[in-house]
Protein backbone atom coordinates (compact mmCIF):
# COMPACT_ATOMS: atom_id res chain seq x y z
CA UNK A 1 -161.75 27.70 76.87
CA UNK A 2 -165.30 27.57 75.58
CA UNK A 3 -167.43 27.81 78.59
CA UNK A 4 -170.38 27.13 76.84
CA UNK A 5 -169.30 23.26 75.84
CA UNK A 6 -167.98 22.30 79.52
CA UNK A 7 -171.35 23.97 81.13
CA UNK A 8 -173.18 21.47 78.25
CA UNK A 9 -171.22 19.08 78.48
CA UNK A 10 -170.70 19.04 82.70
CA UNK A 11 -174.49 19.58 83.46
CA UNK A 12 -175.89 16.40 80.90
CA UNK A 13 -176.91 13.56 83.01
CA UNK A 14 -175.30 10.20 82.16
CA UNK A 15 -174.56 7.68 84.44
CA UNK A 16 -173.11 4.07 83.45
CA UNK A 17 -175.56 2.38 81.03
CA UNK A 18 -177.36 5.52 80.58
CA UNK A 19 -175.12 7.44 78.59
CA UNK A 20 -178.02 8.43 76.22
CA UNK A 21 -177.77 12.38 77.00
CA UNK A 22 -174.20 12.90 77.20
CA UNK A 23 -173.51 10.62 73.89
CA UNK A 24 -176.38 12.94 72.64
CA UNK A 25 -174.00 15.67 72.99
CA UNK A 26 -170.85 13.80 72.28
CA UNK A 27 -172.32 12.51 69.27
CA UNK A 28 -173.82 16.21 67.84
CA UNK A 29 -170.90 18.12 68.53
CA UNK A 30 -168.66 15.58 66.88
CA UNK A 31 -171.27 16.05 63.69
CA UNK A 32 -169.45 19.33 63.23
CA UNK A 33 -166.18 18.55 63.28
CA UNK A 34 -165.51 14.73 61.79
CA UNK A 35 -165.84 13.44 58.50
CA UNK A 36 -167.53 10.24 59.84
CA UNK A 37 -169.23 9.51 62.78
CA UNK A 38 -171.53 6.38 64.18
CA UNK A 39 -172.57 4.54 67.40
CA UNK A 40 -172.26 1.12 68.06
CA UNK A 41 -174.01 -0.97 69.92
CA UNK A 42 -173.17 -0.97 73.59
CA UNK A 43 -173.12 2.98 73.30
CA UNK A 44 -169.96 4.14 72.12
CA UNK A 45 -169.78 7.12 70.02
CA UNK A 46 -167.16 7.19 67.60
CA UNK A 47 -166.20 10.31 65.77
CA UNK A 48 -163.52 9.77 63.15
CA UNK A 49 -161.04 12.62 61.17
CA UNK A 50 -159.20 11.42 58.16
CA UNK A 51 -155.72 11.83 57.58
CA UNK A 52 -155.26 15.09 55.48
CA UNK A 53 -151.45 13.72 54.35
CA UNK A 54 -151.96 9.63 54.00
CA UNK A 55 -149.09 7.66 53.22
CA UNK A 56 -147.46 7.75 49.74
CA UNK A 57 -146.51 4.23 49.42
CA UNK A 58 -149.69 2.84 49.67
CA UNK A 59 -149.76 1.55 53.06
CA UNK A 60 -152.81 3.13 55.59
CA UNK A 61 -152.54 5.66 57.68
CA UNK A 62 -151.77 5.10 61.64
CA UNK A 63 -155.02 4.90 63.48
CA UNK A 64 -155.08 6.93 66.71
CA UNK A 65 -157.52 6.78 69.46
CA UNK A 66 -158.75 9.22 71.79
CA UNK A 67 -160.46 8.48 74.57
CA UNK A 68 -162.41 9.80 77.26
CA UNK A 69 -165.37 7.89 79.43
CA UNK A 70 -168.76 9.70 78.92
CA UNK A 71 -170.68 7.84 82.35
CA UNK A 72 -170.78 9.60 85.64
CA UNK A 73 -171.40 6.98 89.13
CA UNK A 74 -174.70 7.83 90.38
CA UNK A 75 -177.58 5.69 91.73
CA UNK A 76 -180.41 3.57 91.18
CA UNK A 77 -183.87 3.18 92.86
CA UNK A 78 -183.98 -0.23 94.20
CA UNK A 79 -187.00 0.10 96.82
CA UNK A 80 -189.95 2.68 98.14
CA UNK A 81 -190.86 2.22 101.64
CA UNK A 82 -194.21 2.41 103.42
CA UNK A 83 -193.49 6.41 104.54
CA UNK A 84 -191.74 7.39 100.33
CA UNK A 85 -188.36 7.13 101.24
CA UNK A 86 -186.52 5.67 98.77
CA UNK A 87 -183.61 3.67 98.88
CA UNK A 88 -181.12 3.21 96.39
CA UNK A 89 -178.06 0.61 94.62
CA UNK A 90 -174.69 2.51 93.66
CA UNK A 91 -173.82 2.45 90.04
CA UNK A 92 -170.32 2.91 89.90
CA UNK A 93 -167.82 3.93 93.23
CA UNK A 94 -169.48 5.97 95.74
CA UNK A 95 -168.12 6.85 98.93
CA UNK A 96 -170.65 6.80 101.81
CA UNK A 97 -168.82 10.12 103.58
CA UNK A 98 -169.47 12.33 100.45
CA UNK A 99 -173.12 11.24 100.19
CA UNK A 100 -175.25 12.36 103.39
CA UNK A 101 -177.09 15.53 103.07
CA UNK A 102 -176.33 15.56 99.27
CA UNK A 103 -179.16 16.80 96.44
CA UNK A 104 -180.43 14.61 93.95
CA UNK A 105 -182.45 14.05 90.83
CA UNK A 106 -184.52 11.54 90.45
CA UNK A 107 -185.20 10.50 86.39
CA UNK A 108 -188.48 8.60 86.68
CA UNK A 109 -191.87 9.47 84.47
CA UNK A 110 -190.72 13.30 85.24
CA UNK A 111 -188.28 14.55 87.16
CA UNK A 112 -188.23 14.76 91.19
CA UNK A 113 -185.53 16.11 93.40
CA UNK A 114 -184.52 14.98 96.75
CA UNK A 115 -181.88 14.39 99.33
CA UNK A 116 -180.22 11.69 100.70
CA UNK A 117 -180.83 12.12 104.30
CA UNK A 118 -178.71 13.44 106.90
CA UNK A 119 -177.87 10.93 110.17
CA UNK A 120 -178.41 12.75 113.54
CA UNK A 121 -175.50 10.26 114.86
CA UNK A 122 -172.03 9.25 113.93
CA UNK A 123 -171.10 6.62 112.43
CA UNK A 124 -171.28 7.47 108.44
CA UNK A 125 -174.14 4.55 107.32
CA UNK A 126 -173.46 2.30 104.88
CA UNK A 127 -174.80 2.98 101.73
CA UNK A 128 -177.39 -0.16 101.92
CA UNK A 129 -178.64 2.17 105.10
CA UNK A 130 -179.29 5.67 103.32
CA UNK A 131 -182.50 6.95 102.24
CA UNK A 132 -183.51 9.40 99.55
CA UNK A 133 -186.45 12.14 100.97
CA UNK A 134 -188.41 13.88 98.18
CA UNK A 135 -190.89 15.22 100.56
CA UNK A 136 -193.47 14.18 98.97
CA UNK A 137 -196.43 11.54 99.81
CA UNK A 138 -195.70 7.66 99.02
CA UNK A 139 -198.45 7.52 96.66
CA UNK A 140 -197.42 10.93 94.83
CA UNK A 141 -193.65 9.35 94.70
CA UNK A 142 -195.34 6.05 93.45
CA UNK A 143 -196.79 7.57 90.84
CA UNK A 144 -193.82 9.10 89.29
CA UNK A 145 -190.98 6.76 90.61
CA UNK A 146 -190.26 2.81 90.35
CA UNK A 147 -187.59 0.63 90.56
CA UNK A 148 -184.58 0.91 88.37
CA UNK A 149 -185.25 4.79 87.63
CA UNK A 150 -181.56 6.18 87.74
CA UNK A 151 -181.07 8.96 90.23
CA UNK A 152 -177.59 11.48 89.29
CA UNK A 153 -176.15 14.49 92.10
CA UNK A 154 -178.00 17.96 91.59
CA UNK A 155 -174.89 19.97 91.63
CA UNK A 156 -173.83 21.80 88.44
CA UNK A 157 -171.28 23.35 87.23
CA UNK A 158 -169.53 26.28 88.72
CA UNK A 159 -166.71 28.94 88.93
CA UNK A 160 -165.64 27.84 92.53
CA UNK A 161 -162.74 30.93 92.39
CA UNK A 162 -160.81 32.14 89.69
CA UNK A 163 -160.20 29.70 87.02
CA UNK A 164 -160.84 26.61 89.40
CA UNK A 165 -164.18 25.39 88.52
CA UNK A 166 -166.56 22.62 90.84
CA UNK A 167 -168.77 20.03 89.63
CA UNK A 168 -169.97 16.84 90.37
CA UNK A 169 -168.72 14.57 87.57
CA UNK A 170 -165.20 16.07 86.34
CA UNK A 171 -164.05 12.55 86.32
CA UNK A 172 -164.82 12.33 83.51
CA UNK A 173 -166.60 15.08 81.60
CA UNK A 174 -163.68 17.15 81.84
CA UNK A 175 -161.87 14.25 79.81
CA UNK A 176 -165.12 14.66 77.59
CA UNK A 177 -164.62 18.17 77.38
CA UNK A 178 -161.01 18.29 75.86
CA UNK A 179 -161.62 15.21 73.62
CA UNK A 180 -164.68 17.16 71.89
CA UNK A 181 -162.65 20.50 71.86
CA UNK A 182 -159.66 18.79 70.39
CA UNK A 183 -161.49 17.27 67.88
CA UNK A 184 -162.86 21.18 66.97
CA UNK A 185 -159.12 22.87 67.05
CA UNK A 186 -157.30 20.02 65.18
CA UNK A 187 -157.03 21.01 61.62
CA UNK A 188 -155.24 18.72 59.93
CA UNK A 189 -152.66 15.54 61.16
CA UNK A 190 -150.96 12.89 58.84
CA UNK A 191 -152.94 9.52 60.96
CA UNK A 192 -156.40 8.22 60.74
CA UNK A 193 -158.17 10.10 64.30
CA UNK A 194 -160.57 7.67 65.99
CA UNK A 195 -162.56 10.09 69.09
CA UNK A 196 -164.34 7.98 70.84
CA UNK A 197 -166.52 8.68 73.85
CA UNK A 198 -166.41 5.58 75.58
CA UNK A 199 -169.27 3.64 78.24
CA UNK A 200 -169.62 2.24 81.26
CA UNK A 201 -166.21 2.61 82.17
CA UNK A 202 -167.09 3.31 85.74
CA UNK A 203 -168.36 -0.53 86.00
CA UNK A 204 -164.41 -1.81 84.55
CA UNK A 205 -163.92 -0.49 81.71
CA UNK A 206 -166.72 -1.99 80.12
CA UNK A 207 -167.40 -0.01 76.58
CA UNK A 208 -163.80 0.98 75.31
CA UNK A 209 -163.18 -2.99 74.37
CA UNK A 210 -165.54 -3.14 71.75
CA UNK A 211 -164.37 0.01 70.07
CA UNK A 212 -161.00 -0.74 70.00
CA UNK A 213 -161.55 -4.47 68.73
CA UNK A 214 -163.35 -2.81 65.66
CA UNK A 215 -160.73 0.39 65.37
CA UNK A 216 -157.57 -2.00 65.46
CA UNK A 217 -155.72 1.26 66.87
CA UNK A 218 -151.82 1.45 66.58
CA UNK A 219 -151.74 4.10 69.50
CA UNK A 220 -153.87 5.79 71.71
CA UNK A 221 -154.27 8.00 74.96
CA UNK A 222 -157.63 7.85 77.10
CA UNK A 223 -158.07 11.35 78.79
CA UNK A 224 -159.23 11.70 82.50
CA UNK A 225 -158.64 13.02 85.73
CA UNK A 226 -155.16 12.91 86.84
CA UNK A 227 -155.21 12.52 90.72
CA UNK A 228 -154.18 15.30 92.35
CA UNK A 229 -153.54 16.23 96.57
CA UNK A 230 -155.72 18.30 98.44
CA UNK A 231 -157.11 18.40 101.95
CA UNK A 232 -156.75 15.15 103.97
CA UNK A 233 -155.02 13.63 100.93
CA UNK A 234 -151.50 13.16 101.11
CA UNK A 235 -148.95 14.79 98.67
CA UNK A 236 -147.29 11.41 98.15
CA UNK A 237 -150.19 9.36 96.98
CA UNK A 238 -151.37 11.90 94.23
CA UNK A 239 -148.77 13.41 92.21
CA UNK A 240 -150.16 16.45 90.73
CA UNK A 241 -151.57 19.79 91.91
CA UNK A 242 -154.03 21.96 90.40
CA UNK A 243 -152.94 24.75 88.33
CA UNK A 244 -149.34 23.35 87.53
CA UNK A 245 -150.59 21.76 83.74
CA UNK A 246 -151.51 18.39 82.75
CA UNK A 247 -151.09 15.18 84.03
CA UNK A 248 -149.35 12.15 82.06
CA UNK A 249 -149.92 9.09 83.36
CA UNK A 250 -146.33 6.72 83.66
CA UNK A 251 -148.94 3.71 84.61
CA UNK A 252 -151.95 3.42 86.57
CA UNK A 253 -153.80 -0.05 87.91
CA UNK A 254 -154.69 -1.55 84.87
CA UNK A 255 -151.65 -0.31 82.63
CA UNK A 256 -148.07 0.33 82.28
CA UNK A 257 -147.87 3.62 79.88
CA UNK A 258 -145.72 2.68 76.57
CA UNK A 259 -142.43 4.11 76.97
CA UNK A 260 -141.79 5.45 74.04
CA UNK A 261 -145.09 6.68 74.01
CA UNK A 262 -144.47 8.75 77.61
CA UNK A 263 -141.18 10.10 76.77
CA UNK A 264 -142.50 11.52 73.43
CA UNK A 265 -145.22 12.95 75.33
CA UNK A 266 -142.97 14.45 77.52
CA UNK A 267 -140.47 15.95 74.72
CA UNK A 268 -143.85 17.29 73.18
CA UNK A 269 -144.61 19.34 76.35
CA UNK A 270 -141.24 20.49 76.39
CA UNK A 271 -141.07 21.28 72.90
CA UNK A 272 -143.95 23.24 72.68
CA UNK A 273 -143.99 24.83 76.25
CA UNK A 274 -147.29 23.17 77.68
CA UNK A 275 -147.35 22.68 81.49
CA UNK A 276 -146.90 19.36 82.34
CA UNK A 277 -147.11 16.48 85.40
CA UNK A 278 -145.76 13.06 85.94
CA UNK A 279 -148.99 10.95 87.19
CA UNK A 280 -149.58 7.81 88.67
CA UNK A 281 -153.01 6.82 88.85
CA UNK A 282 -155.80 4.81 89.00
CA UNK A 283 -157.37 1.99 86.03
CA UNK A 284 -158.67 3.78 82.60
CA UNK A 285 -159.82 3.06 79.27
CA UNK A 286 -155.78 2.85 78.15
CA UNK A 287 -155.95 -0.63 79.35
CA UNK A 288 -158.40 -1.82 76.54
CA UNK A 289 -156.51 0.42 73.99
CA UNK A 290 -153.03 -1.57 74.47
CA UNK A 291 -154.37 -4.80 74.66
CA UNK A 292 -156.80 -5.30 71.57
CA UNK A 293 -155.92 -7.40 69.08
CA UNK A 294 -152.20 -7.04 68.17
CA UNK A 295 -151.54 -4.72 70.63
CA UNK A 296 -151.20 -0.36 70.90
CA UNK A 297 -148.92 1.92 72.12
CA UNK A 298 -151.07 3.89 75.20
CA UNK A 299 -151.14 5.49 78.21
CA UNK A 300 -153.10 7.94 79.44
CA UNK A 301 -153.14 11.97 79.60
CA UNK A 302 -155.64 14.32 82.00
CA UNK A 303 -155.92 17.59 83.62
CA UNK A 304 -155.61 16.90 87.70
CA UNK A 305 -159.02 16.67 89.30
CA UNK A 306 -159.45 16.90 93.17
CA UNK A 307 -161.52 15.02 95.35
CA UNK A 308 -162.72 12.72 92.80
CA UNK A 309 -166.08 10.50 93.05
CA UNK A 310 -167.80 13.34 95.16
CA UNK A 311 -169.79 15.97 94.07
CA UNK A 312 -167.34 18.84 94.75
CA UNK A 313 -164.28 18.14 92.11
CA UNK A 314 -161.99 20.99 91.54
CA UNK A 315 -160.33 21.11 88.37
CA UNK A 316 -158.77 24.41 87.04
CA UNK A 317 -158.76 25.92 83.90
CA UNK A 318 -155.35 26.25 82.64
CA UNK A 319 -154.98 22.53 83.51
CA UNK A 320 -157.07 21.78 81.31
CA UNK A 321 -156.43 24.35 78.00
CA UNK A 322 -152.73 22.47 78.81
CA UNK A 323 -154.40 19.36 78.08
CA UNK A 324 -155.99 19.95 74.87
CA UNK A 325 -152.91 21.68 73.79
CA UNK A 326 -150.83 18.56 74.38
CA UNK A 327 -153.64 16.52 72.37
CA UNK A 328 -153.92 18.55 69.68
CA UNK A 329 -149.80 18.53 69.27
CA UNK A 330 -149.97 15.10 70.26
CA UNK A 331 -151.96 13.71 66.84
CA UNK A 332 -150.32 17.00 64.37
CA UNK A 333 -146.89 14.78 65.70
CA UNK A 334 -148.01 10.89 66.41
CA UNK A 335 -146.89 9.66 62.54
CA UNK A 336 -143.26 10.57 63.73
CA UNK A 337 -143.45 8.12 66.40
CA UNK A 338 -144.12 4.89 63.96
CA UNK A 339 -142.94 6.09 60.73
């Protein structure tokens, strides 16, 4: 695994509609290792590999899309009181429990941390209730913070134990993270490869629509988290475990997983012994792959990720070298799917 890329690529701020840093990064790294890449307007980057052994008779190569959301949830100043506390609107899901006593950053004309401050009494406020302290004088915070400046978690990246790593934004930089490294291993495939590092899916799935409109994709796979049990979750609402390889989604909220799409992914782990799980899960950018246009085979692939939407994820390496294994097999194989 190449440490140095998920520390990059897990530490970049980026929350939805202010991609810029993380696309940045998508967008540089993808330089490297595509022959074309561009960025269209609502923010997706799209990174594209040609087919090193195009069709014979003429016809164009499949088009295959992966891809993985680049936005984090995070915040947004929405008022400074008379005593510099600042409250704050939600961009994206947040749960109120994981938030109290929580470090921030706040991205105004520089840079000022904070915290969200702790309640002396139960119950958990709501979020419209929660203030941000910077310790710092109202017209000091005035001066550097207004309205609309985003605000992201404080916590990096880090080896919790061995192998299992903790950050705040695994859904979905670790998605991020094997769609960039994938795109660096694969070294040649017989369809047209369409990365794309998608937007604002946090809002709905905002960003991956417009790509796939102009890509016209005949299959695709959007990577992140696969939900996984863990402490107060039950085994029987998330499917996977950490450690145990990565998950493929049968369907999820928005999307029922192509069939024939699942059961080659499956033969593909089996094939080429790569660690696998059977995932149900929650709405992705697969959704806007299989219904552009004409239509695309997708469904989703991702290594487990626990406790998402709070600032302590798990996720653990082999999980996720399992995952970029399967991709890389996955687009080496996906012109004997449609021949």
């Amino acid at each position: 695994m190449n440490r140095e890329l998920l520390e990059k690529v897990c530490n970049t701020p980026g929350i939805p509609g202010y991609e810029d840093a993380i696309q940045d990064v998508a967008r540089e790294f993808l330089d490297g290792v595509c022959d074309e890449v561009s960025r269209d307007r609502v923010g997706n980057v799209i990174g594209i590999k040609r087919s090193t052994n195009p069709p014979t008779n003429g016809d164009r190569p499949l088009r295959v899309i992966l891809a993985a959301h680049a936005d984090e949830i995070g915040m947004m100043v929405k008022h400074i009181d008379g005593d510099g506390f600042i409250r704050f609107q939600a961009v994206g899901g947040l749960n109120p429990q994981v938030l109290v006593s929580q470090r921030v950053i706040i991205h105004g004309r520089n840079k000022i941390n904070g915290v969200i401050v702790p309640r002396r009494k139960d119950p958990v406020p709501a979020l419209e209730e929660m203030l941000i302290d910077v310790g710092l004088p109202r017209e000091t915070v005035c001066n550097s913070i207004e309205v609309g400046d985003i605000i992201t978690f404080a916590q990096e990246l880090v080896e919790l134990n061995d192998k299992v790593y903790m950050g705040r934004n695994f859904d979905n930089r670790i998605g991020t993270y094997c769609l960039l490294d994938t795109m660096a291993q694969l070294d040649s495939a017989s369809v047209d490869v369409y990365a794309v590092s998608t937007v604002q899916e946090e809002l709905g799935v905002r960003g991956m629509p417009m790509a796939a409109y102009a890509i016209e994709p005949d299959m695709g796979l959007a990577l992140d988290g696969s939900l996984t049990w863990g402490a107060h979750i039950p085994k029987h609402e998330h499917l996977c475990a950490l450690g145990e390889g990565t998950g493929i989604y049968i369907m999820d909220r928005l999307t029922v997983g192509d069939r024939r799409l699942v059961q080659f992914l499956f033969d593909l782990c089996e094939k080429n012994g790569i660690a696998y799980q059977r995932n149900i899960g929650g709405g992705t950018d697969a959704s806007a792959i299989q219904r552009t246009k004409s239509g695309a085979l997708s469904t989703t692939v991702g290594a487990p990720v626990r406790y998402m939407h709070s600032t302590v994820q798990l996720c653990h390496e082999d999980d996720i070298e399992a995952t970029v294994a399967l991709l890389k097999v996955f687009l080496e194989h996906a012109h004997e799917l449609l021949p």
